[in-house]
Protein backbone atom coordinates (compact mmCIF):
# COMPACT_ATOMS: atom_id res chain seq x y z
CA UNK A 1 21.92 53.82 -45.67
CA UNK A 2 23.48 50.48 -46.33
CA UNK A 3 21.10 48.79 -43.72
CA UNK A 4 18.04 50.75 -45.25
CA UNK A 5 18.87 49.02 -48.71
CA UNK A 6 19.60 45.73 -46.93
CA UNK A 7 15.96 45.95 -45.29
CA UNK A 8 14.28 47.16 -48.30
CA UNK A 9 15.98 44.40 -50.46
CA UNK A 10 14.77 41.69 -48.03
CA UNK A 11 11.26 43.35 -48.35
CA UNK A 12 11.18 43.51 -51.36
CA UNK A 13 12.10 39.82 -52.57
CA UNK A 14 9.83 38.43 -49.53
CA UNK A 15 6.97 40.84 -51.00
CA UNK A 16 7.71 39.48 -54.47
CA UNK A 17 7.83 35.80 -53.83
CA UNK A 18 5.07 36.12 -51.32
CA UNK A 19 2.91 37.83 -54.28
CA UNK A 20 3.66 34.40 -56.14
CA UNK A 21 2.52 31.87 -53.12
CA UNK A 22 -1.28 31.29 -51.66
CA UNK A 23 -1.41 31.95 -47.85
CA UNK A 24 1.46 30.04 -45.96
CA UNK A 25 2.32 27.73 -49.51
CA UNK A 26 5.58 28.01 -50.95
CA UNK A 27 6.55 29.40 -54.47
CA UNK A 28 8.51 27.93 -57.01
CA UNK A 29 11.30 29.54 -58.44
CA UNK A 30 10.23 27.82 -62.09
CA UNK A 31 6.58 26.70 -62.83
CA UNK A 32 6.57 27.49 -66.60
CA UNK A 33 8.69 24.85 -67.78
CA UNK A 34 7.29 21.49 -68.35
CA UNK A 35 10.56 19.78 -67.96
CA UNK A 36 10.95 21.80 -64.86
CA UNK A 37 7.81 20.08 -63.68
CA UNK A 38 9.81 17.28 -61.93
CA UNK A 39 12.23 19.38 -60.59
CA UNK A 40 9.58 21.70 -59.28
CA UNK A 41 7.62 19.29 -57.48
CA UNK A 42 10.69 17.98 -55.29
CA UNK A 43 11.68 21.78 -54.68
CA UNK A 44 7.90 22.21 -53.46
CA UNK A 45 7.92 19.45 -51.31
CA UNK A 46 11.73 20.62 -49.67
CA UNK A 47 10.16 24.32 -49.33
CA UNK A 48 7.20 22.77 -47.77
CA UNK A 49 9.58 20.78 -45.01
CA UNK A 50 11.26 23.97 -44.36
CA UNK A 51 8.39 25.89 -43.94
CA UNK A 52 6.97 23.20 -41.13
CA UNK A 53 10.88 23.84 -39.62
CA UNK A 54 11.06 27.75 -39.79
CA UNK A 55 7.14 27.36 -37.70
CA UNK A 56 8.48 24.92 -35.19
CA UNK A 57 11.16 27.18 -34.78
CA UNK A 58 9.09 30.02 -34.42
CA UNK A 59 7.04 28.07 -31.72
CA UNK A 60 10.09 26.73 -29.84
CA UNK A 61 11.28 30.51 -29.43
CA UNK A 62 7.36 31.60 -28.36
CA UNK A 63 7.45 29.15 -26.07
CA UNK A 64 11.19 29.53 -24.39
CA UNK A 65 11.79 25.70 -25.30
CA UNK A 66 14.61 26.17 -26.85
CA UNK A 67 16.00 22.45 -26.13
CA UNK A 68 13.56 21.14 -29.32
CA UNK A 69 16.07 23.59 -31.46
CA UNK A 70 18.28 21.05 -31.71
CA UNK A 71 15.91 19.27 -33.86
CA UNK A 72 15.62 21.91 -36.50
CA UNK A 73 18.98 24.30 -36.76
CA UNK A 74 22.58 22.79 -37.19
CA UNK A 75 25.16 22.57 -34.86
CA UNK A 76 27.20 24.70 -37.00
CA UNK A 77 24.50 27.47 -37.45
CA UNK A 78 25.05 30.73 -37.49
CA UNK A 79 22.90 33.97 -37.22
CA UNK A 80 23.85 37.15 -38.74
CA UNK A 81 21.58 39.26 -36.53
CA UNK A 82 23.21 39.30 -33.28
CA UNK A 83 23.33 42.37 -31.42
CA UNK A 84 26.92 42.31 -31.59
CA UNK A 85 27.51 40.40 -34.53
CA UNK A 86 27.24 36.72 -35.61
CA UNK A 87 26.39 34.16 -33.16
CA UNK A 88 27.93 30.95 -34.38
CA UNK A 89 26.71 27.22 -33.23
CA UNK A 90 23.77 25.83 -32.14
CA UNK A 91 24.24 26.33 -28.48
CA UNK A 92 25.14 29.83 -28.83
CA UNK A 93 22.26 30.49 -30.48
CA UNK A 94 20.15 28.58 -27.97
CA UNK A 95 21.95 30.92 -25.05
CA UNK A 96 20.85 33.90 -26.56
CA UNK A 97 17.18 32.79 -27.63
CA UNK A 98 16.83 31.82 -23.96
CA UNK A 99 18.38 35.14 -22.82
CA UNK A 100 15.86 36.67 -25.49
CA UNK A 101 12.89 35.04 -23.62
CA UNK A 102 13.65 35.76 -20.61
CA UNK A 103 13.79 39.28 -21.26
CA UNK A 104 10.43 39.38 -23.19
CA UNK A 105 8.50 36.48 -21.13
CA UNK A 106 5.05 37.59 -22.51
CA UNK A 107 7.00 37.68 -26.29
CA UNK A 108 4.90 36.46 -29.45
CA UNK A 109 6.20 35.03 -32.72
CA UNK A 110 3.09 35.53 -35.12
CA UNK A 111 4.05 34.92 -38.80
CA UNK A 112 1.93 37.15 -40.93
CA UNK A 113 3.18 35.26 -44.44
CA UNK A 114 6.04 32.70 -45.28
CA UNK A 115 7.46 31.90 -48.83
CA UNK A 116 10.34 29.52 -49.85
CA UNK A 117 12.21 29.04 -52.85
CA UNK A 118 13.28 25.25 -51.65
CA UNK A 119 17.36 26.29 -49.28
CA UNK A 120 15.33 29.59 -47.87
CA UNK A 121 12.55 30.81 -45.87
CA UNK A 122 11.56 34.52 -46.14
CA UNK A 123 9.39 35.27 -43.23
CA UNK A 124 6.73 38.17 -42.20
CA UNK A 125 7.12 38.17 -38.72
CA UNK A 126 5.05 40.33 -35.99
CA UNK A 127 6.56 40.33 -32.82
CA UNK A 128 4.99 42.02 -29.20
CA UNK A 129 5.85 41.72 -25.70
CA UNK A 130 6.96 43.75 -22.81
CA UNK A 131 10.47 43.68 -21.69
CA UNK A 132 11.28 42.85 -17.93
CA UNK A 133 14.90 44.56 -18.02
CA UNK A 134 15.85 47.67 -19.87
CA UNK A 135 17.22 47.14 -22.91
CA UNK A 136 17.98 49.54 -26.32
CA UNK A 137 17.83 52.63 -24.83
CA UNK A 138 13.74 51.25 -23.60
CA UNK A 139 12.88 51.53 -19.86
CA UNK A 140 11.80 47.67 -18.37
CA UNK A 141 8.21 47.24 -18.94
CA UNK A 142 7.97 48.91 -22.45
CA UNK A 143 5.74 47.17 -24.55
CA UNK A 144 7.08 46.42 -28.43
CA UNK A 145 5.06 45.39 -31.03
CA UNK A 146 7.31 45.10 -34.47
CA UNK A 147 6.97 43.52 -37.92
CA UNK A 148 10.22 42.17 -39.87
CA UNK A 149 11.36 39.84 -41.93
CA UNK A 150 13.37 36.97 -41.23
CA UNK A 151 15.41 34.82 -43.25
CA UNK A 152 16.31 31.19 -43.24
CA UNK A 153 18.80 29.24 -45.29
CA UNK A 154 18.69 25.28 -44.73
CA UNK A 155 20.92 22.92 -45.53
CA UNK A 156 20.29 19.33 -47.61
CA UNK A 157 19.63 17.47 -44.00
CA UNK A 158 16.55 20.18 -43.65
CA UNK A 159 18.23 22.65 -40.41
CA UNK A 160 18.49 25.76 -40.82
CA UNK A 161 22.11 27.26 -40.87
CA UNK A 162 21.85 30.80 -41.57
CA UNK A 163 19.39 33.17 -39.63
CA UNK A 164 19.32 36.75 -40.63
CA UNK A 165 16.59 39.76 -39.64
CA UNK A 166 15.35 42.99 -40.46
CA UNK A 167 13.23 45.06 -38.62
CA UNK A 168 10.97 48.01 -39.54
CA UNK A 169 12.69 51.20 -38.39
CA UNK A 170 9.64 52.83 -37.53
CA UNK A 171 8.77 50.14 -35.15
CA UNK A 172 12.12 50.03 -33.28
CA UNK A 173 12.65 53.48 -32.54
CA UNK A 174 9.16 53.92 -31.38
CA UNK A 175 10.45 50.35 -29.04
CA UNK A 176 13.29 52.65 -27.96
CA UNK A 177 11.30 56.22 -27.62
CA UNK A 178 12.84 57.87 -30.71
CA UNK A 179 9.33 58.66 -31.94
CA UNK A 180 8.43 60.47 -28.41
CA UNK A 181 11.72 62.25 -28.27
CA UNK A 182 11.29 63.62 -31.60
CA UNK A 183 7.71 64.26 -30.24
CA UNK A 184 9.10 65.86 -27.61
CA UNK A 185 11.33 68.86 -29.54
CA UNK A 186 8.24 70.06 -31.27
């Protein structure tokens, strides 16, 4: 249940601030205020930046390159959506991205909407592929094709240093052949 909330929370404020932005433009936390308008602008222009980062990182994982993610996520990054918890630092993370891709060599980042409030990145994210080894309970060669939303927190020298990721549920357990078990028992 805690999870649910979690996923529904993230959906929610990506929904919201997405709601507020124009295709992949980012949305200001504060636009009414005219002495906000300074303030505003720079927080545009740093939500703009990481935007361009969270899509080069999106690319770099498409594309299995993961040596160009040293350009864009700190060595000291750390994301919360490991399969067995947090993977800390950069090359950790680049060890499992790789792993990741190798897995799923036909996988496809495809961002389907992006917001930022200036630190974060709240992505819609559609992901497909086929899987070469078994993995989640899924057979190898099961295809996946799942939307979630991905979160990025940057620091002031524009890398990302958090990472975290929700998935639709729907969409995973029909990955994992929950939805044709269930199918199954009636």
């Amino acid at each position: 249940m805690k999870k649910f909330l979690m996923i529904a929370s993230a959906g929610l404020i990506c929904f919201i601030t997405a709601c507020n932005s124009s295709g992949e433009k980012s949305a200001s936390a504060d636009t009414t205020s005219a002495s906000m308008a300074a303030s505003s602008s720079a927080s545009t222009s740093t939500a703009d930046k990481n935007i361009a980062t969270a899509r080069a990182i999106d690319d770099a994982i498409s594309s299995g390159d993961v040596a160009k993610l040293d350009q864009y996520i700190a060595t000291d990054g750390v994301d919360h959506s490991g399969e067995h918890g947090d993977i800390k630092g950069l090359d950790s993370i680049k060890a499992n991205l790789k792993r990741l891709h190798d897995d799923y060599k036909d996988m496809k980042l495809e961002s389907l909407q992006r917001a930022s409030n200036g630190d974060y990145v709240f992505s819609l994210t559609r992901f497909t592929g086929t899987n070469s080894v078994a993995s989640m309970g899924a057979p190898a060669g099961t295809h996946f094709d799942m939307n979630g939303v991905h979160i990025l927190k940057f620091g002031s020298d524009g890398k990302a240093t958090e990472h975290w990721e929700y998935f639709s549920m729907a969409d995973a357990m029909k990955m994992m052949g929950g939805m044709h078990m269930e199918s199954k028992k009636k």
